[in-house]
Protein backbone atom coordinates (compact mmCIF):
# COMPACT_ATOMS: atom_id res chain seq x y z
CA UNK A 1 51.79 -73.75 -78.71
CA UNK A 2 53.40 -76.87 -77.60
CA UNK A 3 56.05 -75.16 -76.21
CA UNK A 4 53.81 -73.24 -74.04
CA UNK A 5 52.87 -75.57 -71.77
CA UNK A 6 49.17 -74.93 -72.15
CA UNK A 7 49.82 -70.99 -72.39
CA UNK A 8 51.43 -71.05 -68.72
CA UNK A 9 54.99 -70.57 -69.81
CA UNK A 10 55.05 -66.93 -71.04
CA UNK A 11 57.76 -66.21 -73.63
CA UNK A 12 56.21 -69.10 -75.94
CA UNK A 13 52.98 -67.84 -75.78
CA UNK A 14 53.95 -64.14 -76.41
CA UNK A 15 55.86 -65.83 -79.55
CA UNK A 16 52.05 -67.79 -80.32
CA UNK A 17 50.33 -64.74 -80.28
CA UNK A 18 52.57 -62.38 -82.04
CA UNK A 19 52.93 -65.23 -85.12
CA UNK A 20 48.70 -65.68 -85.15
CA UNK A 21 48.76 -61.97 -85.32
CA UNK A 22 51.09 -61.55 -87.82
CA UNK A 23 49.36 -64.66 -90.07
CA UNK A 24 46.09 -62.72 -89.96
CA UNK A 25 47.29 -59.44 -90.69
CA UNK A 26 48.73 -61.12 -93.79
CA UNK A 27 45.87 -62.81 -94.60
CA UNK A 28 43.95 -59.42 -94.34
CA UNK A 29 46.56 -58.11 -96.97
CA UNK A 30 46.14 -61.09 -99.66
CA UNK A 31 42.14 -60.35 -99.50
CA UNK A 32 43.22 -56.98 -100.62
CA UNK A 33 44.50 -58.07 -103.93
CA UNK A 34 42.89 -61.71 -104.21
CA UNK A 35 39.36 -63.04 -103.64
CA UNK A 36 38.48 -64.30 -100.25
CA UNK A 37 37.50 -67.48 -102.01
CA UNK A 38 41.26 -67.90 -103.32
CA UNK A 39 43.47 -66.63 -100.51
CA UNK A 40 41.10 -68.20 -97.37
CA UNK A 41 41.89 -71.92 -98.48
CA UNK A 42 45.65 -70.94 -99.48
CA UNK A 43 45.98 -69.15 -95.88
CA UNK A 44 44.72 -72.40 -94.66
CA UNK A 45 46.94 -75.26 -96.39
CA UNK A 46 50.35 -73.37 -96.20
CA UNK A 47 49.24 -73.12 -92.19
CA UNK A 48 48.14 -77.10 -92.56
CA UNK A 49 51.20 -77.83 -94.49
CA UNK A 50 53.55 -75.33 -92.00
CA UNK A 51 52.08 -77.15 -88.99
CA UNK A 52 53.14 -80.90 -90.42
CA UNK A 53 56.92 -79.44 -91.30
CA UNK A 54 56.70 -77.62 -87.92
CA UNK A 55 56.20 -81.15 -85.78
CA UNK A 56 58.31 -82.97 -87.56
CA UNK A 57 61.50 -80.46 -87.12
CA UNK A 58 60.78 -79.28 -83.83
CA UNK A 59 59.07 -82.57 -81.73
CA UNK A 60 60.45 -84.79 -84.30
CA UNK A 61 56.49 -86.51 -84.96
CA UNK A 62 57.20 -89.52 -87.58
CA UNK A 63 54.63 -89.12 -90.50
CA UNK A 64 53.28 -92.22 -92.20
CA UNK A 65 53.96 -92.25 -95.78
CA UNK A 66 49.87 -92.01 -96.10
CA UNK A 67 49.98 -88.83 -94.44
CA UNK A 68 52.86 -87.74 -96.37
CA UNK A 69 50.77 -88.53 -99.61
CA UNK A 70 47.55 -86.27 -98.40
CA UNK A 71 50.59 -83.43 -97.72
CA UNK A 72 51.60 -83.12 -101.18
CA UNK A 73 48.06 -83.63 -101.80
CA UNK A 74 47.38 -80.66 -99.90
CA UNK A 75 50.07 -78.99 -101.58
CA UNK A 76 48.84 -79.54 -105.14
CA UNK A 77 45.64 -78.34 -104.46
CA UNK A 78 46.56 -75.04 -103.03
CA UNK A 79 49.15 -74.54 -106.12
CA UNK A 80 45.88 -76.32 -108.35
CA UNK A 81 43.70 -73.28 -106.66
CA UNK A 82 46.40 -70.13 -106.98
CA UNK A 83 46.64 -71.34 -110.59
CA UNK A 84 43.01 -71.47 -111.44
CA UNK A 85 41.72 -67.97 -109.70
């Protein structure tokens, strides 16, 4: 969205739109097979997790090694989660 320029520069924001469209049609799909309860907060942290990897590759955003810590926290939980359910 970034790269959008506020959703004025169009080819971005066709890009947005198509991705958030595909992300909920695949979140749709996991509810099929797995609780709502389960694949909600695993939709959620992979897009949390996606988002941090996202601005550091693409805007090059420095992460403080804090942050980095409640990242693989993140990540442990929605492994800790899939594991349990």
């Amino acid at each position: 969205m970034k790269f959008s320029h506020g959703f004025t520069n169009l080819t971005p924001t066709i890009i947005t739109f198509i991705g958030m469209l595909i992300s909920f049609f695949l979140l749709a799909h996991a509810t099929k097979t797995l609780p709502l309860a389960i694949a909600y907060p695993v939709w959620t942290g992979i897009g949390a997790v996606g988002t941090v990897i996202a601005s550091i590759v693409l805007f090059g955003d420095k992460i403080s090694a804090i942050t980095w810590v409640f990242v693989v926290m993140l990540l442990v939980s929605i492994v800790g989660i899939k594991m349990t359910s």
